[in-house]
Structure formats: structure tokens, C-alpha cells
N, C-alpha and C. Protein backbone atom coordinates (compact mmCIF):
# COMPACT_ATOMS: atom_id res chain seq x y z
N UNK A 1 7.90 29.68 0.12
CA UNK A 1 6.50 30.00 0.42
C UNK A 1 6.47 31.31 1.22
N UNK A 2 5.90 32.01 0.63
CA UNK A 2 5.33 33.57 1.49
C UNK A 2 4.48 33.20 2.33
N UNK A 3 4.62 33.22 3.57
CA UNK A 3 3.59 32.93 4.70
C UNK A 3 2.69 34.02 4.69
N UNK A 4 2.76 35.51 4.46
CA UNK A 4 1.64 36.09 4.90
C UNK A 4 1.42 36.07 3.49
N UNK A 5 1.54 36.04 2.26
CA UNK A 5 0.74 35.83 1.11
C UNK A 5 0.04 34.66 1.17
N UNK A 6 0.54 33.42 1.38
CA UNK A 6 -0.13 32.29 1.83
C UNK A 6 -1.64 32.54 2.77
N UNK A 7 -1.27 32.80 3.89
CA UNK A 7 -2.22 33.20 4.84
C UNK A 7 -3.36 34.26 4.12
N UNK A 8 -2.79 34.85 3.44
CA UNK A 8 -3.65 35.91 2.94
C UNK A 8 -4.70 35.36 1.64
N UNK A 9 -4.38 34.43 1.12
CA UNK A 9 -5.09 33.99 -0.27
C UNK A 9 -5.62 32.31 0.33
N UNK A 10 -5.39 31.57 1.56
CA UNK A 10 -6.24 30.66 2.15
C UNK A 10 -7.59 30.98 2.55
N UNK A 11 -7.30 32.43 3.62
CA UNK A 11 -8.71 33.05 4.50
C UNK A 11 -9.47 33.18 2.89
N UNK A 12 -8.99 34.27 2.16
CA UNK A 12 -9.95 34.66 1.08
C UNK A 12 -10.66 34.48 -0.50
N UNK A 13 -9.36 33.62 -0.79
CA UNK A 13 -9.58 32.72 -2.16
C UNK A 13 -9.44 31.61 -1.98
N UNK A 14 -9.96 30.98 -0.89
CA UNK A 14 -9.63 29.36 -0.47
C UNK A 14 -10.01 28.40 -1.66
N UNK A 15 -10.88 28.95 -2.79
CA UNK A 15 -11.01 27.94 -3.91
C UNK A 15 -9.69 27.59 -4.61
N UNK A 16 -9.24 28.88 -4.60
CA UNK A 16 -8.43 28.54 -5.90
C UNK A 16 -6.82 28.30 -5.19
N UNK A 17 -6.39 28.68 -3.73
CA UNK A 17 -5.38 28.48 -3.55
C UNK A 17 -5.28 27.33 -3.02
N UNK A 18 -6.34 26.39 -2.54
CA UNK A 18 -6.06 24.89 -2.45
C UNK A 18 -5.44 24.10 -3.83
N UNK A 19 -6.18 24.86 -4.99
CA UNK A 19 -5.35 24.45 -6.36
C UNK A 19 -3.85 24.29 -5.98
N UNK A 20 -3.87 25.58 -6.09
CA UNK A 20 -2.25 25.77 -5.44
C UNK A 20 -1.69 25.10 -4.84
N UNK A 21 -1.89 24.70 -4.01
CA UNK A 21 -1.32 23.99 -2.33
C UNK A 21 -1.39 22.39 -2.96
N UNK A 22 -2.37 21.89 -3.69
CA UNK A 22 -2.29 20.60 -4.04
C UNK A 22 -0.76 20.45 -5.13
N UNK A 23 -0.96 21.19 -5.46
CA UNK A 23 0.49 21.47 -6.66
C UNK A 23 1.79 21.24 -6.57
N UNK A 24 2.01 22.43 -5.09
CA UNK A 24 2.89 22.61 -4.80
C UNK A 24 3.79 21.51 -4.08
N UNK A 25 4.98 21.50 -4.29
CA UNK A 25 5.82 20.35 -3.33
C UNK A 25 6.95 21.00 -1.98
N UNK A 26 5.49 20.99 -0.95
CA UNK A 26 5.97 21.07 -0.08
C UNK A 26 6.18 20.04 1.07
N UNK A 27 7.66 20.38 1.96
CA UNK A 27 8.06 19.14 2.32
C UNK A 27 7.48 19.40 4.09
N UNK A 28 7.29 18.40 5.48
CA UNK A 28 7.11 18.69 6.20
C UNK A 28 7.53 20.02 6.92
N UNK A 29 9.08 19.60 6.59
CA UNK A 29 9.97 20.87 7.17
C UNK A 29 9.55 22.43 7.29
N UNK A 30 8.83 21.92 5.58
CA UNK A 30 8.28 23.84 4.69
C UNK A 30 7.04 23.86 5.10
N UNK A 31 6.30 23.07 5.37
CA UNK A 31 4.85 23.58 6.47
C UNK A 31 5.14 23.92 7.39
N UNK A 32 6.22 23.05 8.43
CA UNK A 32 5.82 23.57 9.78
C UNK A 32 6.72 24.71 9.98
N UNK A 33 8.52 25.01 9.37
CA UNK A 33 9.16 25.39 9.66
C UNK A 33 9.07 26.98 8.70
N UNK A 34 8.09 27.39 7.76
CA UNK A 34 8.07 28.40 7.41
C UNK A 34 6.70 28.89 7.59
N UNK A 35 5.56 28.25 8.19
CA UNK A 35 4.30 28.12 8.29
C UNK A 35 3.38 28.30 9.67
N UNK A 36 3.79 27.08 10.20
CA UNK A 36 3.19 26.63 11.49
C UNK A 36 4.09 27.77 12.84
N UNK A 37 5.44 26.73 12.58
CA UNK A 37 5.49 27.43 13.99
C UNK A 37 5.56 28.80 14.02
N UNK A 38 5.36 29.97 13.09
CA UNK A 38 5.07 31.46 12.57
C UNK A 38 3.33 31.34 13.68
N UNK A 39 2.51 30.78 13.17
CA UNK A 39 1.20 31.16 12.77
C UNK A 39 0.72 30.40 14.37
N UNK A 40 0.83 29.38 14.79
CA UNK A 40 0.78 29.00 15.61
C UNK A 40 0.94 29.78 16.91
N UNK A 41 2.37 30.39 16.75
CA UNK A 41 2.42 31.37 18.14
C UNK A 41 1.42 32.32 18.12
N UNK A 42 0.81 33.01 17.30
CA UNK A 42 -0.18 34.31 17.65
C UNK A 42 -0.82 33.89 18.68
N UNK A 43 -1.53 32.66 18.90
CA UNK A 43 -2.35 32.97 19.75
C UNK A 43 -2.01 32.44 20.97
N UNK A 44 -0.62 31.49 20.96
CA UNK A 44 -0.10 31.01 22.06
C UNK A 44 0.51 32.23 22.95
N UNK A 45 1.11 33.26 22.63
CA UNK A 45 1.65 34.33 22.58
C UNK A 45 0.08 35.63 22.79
N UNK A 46 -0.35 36.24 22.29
CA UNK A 46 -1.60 36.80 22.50
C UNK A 46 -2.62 36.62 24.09
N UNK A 47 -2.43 35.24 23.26
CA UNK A 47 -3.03 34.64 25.05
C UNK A 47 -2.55 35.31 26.38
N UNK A 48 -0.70 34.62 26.15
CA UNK A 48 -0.13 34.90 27.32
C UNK A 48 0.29 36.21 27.60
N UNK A 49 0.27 37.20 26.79
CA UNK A 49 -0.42 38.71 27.15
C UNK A 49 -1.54 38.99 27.47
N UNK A 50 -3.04 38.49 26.81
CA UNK A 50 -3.98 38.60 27.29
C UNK A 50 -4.14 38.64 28.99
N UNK A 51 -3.73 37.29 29.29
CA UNK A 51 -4.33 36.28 30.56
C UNK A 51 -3.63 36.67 31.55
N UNK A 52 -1.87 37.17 31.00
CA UNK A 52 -0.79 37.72 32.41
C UNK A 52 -0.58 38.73 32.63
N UNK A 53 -0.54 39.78 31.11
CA UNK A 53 -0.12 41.44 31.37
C UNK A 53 -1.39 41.86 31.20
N UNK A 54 -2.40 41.99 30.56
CA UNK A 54 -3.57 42.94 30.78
C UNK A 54 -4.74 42.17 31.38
N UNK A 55 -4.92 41.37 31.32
CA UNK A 55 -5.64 40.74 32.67
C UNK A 55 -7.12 40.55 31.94
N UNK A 56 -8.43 40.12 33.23
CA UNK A 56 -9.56 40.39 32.54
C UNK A 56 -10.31 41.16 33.89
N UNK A 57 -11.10 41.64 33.44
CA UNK A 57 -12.12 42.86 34.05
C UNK A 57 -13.39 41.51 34.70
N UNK A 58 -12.85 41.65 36.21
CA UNK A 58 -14.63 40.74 36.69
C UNK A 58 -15.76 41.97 37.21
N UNK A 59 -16.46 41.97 36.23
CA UNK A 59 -17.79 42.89 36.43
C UNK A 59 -17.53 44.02 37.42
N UNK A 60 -16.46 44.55 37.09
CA UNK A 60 -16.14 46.19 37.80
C UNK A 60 -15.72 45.74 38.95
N UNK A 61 -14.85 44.10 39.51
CA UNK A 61 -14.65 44.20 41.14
C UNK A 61 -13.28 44.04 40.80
N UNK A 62 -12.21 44.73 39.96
CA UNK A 62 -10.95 44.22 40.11
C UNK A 62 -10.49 43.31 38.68
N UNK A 63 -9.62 43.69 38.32
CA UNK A 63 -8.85 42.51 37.16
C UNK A 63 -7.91 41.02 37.72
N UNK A 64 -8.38 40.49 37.14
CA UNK A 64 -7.79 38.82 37.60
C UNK A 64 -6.41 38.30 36.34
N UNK A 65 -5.25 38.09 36.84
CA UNK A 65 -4.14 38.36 35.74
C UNK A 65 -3.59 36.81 35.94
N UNK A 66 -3.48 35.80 35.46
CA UNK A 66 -2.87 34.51 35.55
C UNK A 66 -1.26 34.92 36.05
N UNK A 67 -0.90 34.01 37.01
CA UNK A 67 0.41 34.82 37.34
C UNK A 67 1.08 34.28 36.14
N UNK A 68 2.46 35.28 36.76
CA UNK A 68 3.04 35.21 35.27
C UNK A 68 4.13 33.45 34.62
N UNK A 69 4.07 33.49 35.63
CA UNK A 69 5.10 31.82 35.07
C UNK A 69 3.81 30.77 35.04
N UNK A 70 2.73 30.78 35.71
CA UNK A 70 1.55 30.05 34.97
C UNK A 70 1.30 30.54 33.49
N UNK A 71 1.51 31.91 33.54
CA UNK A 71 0.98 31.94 32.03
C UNK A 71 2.07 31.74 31.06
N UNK A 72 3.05 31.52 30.95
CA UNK A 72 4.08 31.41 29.94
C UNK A 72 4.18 29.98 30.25
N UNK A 73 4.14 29.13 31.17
CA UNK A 73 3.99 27.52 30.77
C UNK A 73 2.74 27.17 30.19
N UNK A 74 1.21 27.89 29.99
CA UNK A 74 -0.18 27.98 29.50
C UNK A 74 0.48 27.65 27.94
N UNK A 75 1.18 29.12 27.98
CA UNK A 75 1.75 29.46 26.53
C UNK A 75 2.38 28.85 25.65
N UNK A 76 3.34 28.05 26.35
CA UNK A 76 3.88 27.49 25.65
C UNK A 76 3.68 25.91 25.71
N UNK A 77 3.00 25.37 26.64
CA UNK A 77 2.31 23.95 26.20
C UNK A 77 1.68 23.96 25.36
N UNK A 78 0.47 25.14 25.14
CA UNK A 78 -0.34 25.26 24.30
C UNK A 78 0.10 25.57 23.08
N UNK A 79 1.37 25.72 22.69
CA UNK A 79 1.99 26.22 21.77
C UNK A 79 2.48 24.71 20.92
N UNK A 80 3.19 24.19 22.11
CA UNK A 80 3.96 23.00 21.52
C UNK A 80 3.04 21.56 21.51
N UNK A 81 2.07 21.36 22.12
CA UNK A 81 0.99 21.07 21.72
C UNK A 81 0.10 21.06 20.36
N UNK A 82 -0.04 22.41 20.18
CA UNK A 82 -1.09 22.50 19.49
C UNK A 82 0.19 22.37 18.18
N UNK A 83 1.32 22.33 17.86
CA UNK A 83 2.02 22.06 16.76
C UNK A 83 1.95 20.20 16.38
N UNK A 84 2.00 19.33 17.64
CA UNK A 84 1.65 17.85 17.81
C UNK A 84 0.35 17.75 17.29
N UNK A 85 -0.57 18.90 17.32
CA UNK A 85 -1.72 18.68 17.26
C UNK A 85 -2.29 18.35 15.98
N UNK A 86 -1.91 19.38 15.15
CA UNK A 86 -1.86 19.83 13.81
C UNK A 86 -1.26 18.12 13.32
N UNK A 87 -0.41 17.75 13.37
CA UNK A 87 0.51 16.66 12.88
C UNK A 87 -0.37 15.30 13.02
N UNK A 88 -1.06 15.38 14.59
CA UNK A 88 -1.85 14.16 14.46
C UNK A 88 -2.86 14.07 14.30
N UNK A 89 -3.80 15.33 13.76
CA UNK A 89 -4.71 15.34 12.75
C UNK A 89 -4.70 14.99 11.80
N UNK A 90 -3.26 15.39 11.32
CA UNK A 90 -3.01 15.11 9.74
C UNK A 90 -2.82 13.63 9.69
N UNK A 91 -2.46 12.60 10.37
CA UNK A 91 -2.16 11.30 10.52
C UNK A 91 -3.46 10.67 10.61
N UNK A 92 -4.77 11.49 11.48
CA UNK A 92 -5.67 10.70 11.15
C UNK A 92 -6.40 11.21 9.84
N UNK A 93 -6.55 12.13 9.24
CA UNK A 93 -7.17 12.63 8.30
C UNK A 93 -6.40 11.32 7.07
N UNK A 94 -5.05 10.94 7.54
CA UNK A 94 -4.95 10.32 6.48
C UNK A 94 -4.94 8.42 6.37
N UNK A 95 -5.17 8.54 7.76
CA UNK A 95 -5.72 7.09 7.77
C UNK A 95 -7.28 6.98 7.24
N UNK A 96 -8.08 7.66 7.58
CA UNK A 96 -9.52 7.83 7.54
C UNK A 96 -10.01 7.55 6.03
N UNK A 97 -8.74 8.54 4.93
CA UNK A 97 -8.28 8.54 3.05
C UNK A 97 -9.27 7.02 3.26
N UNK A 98 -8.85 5.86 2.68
CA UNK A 98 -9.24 4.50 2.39
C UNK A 98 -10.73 4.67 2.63
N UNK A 99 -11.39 4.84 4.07
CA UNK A 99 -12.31 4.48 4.52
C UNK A 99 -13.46 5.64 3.82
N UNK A 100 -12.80 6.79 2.97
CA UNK A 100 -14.07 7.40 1.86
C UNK A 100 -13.28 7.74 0.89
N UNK A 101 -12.79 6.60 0.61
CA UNK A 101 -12.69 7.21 -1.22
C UNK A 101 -11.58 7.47 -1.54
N UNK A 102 -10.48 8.06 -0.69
CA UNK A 102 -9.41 8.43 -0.80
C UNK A 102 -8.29 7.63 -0.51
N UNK A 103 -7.30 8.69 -1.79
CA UNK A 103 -5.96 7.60 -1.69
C UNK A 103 -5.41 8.47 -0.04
N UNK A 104 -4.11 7.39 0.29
CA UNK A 104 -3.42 7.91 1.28
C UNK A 104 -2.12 8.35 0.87
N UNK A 105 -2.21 9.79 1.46
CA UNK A 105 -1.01 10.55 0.81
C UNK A 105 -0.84 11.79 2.40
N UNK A 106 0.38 11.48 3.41
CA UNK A 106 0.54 11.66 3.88
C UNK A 106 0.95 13.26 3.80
N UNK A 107 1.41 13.83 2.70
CA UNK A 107 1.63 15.18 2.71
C UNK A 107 0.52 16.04 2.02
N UNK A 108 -0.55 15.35 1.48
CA UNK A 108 -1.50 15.93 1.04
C UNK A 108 -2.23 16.24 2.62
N UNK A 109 -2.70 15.33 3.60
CA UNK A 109 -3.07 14.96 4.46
C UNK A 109 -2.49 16.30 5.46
N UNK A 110 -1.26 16.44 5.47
CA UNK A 110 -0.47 17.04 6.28
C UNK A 110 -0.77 19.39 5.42
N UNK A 111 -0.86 18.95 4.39
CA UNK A 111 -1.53 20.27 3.66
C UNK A 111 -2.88 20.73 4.23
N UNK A 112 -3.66 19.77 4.48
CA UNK A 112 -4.99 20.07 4.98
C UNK A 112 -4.93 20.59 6.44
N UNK A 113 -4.38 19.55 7.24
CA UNK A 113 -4.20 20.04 8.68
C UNK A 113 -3.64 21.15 8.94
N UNK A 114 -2.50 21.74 8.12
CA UNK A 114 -1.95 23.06 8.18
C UNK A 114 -2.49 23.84 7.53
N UNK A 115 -2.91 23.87 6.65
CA UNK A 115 -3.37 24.98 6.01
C UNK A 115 -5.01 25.46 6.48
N UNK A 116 -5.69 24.50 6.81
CA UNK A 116 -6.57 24.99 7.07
C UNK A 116 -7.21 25.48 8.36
N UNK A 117 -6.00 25.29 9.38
CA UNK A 117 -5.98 25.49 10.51
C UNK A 117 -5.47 27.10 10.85
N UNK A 118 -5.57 27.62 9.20
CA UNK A 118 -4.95 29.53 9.51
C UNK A 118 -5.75 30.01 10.01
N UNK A 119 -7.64 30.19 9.82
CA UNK A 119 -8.53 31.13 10.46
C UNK A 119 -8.13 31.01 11.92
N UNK A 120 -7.71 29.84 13.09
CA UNK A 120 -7.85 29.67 14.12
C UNK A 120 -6.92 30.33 14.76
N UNK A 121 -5.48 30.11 13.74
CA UNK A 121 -4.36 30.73 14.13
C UNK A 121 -4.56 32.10 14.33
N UNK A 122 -4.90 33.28 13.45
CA UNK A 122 -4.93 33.87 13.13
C UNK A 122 -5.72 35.23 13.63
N UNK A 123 -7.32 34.23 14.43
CA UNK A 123 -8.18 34.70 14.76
C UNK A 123 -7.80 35.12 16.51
N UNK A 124 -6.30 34.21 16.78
CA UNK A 124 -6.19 34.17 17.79
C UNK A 124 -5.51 35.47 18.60
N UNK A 125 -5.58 36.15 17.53
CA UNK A 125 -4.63 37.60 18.28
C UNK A 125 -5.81 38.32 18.93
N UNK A 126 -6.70 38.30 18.92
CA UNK A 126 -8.08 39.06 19.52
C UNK A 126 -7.77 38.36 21.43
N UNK A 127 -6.86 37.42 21.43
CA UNK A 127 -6.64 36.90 22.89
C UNK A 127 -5.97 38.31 23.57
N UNK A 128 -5.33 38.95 22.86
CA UNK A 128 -4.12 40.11 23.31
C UNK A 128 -4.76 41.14 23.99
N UNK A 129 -6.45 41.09 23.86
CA UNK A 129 -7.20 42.08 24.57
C UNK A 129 -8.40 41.12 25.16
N UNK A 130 -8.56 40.77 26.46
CA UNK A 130 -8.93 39.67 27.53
C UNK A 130 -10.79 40.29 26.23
N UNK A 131 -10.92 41.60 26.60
CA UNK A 131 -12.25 42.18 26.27
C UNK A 131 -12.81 41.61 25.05
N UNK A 132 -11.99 41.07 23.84
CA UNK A 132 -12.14 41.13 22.58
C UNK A 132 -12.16 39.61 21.92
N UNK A 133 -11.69 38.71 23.07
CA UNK A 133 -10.79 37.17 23.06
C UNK A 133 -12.54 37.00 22.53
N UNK A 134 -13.85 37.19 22.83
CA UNK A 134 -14.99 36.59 21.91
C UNK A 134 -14.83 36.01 20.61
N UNK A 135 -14.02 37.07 19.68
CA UNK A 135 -13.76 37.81 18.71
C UNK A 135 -12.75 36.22 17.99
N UNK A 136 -12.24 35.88 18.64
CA UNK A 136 -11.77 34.44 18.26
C UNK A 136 -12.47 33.25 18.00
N UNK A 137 -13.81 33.86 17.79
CA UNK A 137 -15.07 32.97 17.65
C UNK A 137 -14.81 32.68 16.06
N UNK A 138 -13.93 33.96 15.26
CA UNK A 138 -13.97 34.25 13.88
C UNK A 138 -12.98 32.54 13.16
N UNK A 139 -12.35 32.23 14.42
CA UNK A 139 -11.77 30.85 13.96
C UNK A 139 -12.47 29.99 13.13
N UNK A 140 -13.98 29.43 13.65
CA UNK A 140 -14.42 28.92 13.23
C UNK A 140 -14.35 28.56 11.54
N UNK A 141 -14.02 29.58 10.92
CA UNK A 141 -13.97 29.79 9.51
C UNK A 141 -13.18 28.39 9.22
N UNK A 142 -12.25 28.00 9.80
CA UNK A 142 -10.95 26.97 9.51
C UNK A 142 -11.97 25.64 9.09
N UNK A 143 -13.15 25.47 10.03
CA UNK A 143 -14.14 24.64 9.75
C UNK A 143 -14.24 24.51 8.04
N UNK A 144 -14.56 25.30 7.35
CA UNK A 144 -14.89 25.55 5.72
C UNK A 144 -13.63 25.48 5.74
N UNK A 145 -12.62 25.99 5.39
CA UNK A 145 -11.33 26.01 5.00
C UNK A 145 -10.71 24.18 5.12
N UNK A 146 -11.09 23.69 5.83
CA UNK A 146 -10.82 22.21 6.37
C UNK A 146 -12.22 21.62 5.21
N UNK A 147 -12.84 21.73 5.39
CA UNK A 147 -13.88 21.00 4.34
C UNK A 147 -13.36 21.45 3.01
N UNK A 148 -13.02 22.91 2.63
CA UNK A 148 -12.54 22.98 1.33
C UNK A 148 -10.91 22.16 0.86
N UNK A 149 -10.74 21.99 1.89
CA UNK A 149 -9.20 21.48 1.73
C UNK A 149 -9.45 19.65 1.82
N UNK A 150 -10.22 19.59 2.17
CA UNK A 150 -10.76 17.83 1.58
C UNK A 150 -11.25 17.45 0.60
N UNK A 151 -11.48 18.48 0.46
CA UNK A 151 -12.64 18.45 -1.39
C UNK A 151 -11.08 18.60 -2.09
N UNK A 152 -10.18 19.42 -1.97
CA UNK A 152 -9.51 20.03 -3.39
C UNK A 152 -8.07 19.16 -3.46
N UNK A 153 -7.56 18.54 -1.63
CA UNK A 153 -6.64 17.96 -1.77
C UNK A 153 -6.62 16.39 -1.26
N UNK A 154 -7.37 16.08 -0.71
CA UNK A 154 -7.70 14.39 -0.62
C UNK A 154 -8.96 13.98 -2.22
N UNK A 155 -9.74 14.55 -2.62
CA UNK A 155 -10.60 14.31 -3.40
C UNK A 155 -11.28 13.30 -3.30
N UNK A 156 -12.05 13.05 -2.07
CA UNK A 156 -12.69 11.58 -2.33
C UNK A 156 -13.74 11.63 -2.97
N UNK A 157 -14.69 10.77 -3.04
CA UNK A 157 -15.85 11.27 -3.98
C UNK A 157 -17.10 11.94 -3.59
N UNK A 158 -17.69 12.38 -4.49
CA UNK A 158 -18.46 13.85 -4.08
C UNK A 158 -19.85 12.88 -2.39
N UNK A 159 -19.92 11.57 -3.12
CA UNK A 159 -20.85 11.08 -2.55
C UNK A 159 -20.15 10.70 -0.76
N UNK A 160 -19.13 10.67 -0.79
CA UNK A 160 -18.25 10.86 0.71
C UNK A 160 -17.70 12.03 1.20
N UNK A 161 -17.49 12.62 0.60
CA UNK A 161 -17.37 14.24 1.16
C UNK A 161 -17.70 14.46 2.59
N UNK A 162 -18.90 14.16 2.66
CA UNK A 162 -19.18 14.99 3.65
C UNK A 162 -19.19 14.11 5.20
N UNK A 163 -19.35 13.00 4.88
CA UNK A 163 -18.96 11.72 6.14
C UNK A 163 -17.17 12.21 6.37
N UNK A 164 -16.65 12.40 5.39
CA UNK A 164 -14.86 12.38 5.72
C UNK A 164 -14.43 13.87 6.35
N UNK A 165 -15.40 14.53 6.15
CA UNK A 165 -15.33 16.06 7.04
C UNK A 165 -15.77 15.91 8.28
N UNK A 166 -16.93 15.41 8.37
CA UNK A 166 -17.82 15.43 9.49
C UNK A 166 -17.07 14.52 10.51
N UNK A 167 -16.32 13.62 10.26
CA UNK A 167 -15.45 12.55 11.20
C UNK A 167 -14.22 13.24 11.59
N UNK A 168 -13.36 14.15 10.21
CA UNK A 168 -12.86 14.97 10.69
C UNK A 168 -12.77 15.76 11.56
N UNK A 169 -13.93 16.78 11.48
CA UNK A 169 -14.32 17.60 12.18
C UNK A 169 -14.17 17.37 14.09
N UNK A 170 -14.89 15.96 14.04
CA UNK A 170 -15.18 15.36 15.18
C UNK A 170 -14.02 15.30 16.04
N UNK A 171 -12.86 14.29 15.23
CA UNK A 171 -11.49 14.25 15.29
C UNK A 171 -11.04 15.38 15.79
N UNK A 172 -11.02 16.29 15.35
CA UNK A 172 -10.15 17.55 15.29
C UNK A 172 -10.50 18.26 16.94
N UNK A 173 -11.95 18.11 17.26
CA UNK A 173 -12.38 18.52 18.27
C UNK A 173 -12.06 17.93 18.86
N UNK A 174 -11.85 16.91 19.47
CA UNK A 174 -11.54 15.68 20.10
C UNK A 174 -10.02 16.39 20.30
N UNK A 175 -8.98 16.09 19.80
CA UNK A 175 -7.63 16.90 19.75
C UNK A 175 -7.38 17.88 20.32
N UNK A 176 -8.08 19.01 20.32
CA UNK A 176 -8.24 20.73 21.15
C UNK A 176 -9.01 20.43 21.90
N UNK A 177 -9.79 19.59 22.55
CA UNK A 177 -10.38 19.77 23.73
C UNK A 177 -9.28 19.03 24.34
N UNK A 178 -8.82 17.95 23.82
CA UNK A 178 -7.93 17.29 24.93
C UNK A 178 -6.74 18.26 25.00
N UNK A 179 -6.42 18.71 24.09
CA UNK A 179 -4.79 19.42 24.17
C UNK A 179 -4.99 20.79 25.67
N UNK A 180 -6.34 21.22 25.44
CA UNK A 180 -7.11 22.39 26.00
C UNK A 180 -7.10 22.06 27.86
N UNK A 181 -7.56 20.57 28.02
CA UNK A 181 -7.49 20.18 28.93
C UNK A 181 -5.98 19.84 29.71
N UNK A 182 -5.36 19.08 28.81
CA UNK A 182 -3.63 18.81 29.41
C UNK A 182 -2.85 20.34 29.85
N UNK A 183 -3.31 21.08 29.27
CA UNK A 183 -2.52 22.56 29.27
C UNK A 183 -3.40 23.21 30.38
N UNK A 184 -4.46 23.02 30.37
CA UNK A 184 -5.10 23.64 31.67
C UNK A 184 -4.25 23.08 33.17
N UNK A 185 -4.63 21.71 32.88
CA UNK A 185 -4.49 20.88 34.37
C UNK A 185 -3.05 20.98 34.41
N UNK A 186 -2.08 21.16 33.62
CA UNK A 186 -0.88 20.86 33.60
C UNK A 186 -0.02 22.52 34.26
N UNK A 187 -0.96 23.50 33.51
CA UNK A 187 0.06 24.80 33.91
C UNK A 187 -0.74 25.73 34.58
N UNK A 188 -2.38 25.16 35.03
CA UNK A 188 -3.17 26.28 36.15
C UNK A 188 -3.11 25.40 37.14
N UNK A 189 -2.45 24.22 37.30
CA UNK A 189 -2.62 23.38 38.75
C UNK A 189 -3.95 22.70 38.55
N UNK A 190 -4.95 22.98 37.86
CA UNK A 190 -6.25 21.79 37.37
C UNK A 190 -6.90 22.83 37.96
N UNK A 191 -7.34 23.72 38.61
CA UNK A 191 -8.32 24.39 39.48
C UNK A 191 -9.60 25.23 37.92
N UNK A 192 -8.19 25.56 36.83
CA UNK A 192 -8.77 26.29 35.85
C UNK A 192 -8.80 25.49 34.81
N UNK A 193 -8.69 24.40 34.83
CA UNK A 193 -8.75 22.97 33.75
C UNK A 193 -10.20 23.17 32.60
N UNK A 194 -11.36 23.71 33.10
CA UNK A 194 -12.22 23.15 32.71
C UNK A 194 -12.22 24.69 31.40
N UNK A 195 -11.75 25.59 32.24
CA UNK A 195 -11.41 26.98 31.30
C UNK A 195 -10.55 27.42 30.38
N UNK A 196 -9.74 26.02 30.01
CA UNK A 196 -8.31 26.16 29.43
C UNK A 196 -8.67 26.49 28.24
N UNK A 197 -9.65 25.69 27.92
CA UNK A 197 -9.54 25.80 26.31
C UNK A 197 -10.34 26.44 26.03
């Protein structure tokens, strides 16, 4: 698997390369180990340049810089985290299969959670400039990319569709706010907990 061809034909032909991705026989190993943990660091990494070496600007009184061994434990909880994260999405996305329509197929399940989790990855290098980290708003996209990837690789029926996203969805949030929170309280001392994520 070409990861940046991959990455490159998810963001923009997401119709037709979920074809693809349903097709293909890929094994856990080849998601996370040629995929994830690649795509994942941008923004774990980005961040911890953002937040420790260039800092952020408070309204012209001075830049505020996370010290630096707070920010590389930020970094990398949030890193190794958010790889658990991905995984136990995919575990519930595929328990949930039965309850609309769908069969349970743990690597189909595990296709969705990774793959459609690239806009977020991706969007996350805009962290590398404190000024621009808004700009990671562009994640959101993974939202559609995650709904298209339920339609093309769980297939439940058209009349559940949108209950098995929307629970998803929920799920998924549920996951990054908590992961957002453990990594706050865990590597700012809790003071910046509520800002982690």
C-alpha cells in the first residue's frame, strides 16, 4: 500500500477508493504498520512543535511555550493513544454491524476507523504554526469520509445508514474527548486538562 497515494485518493475520490479498500486484503499489521502509525504522528508531532518550540502569541503580551518535556509526553500520549483509539472505534463500529443491518467483519470495521480518520490526521500539521492550528478545523472532513466508509464497507441498509453513523459519530467523539482529557490531565498536571483536546 502507497500511503501517500492512499491518503491522496481517500481525501479526494473517497467514492471510488472505498471500492478499493473494501477489496483489498489488508491485514491489521498493513493498516497500522504502513498507515497509521505514518499518519497519526503529524499531528502528534506538529503539535509538539507548535505548543513547545514556537509557542502561541497572547494578544501582544508575550508567547506562552508548553515546557518542553510537558510537551513531548502531550505528544506522545496523544500519539499512542490516539493509535488505541482508532482500534477501539473500530471494535465498536463493529459490534454496533448486527444492531443496523450489518454483518460483523472485524477488518472491514478496522478499514473504516483507519481510513477514514486521514482528514484529521492530516489536517493536523496546521498545529506546527500555534497561529494556523484553527485551520485543523479542515479535519472535520473525516466526518463524510467515516459516513462514506459505512456506506461502501459495512453496507448496512440504505434505511440504517444513517442511525449507524450518527451512533458512530457519537462514539468516536466520546473516544477523543476522553483520550483529549487523559493526555491533558496526565502530561499538563490537569491545570490545562480542559484545553487538551
Amino acid at each position: 500500500m502507497d500511503l501517500v497515494n492512499r491518503a491522496k485518493q481517500i481525501l479526494f475520490s473517497p467514492a471510488t477508493e472505498w471500492d478499493v479498500i473494501r477489496q483489498e486484503s489488508l491485514s491489521t499489521a498493513d493498516m497500522f504498520g504502513k498507515y497509521v502509525v505514518y499518519l497519526a504522528a503529524i499531528p502528534a508531532i506538529a503539535g509538539f512543535f507548535g505548543r513547545s518550540l514556537i509557542g502561541y502569541s497572547l494578544m501582544g503580551m508575550g508567547v506562552y511555550r508548553t515546557p518542553f518535556f510537558r510537551g513531548l509526553v502531550y505528544g506522545l500520549l496523544s500519539y499512542l493513544l490516539t493509535l488505541a483509539g482508532v482500534y477501539l472505534l473500530a471494535y465498536i463500529i463493529d459490534a454496533l454491524a448486527p444492531s443496523f443491518g450489518s454483518q460483523k467483519d472485524m477488518n472491514g470495521s478496522l478499514k473504516v476507523a483507519v481510513f477514514s480518520s486521514t482528514a484529521t490526521w492530516v489536517a493536523g500539521v496546521f498545529q506546527i504554526i500555534p497561529a494556523l492550528s484553527i485551520l485543523s478545523i479542515l479535519g472535520l472532513y473525516s466526518f463524510y469520509l467515516l459516513f462514506t466508509g459505512i456506506r461502501a464497507v459495512k453496507q448496512p441498509p440504505a434505511d440504517k445508514l444513517i442511525g449507524y453513523f450518527v451512533v458512530t459519530v457519537v462514539v468516536a467523539l466520546v473516544i477523543y474527548v476522553l483520550i483529549g482529557i487523559i493526555v491533558g490531565t496526565i502530561a499538563l498536571g490537569g491545570y490545562a486538562a480542559g484545553g487538551a483536546f
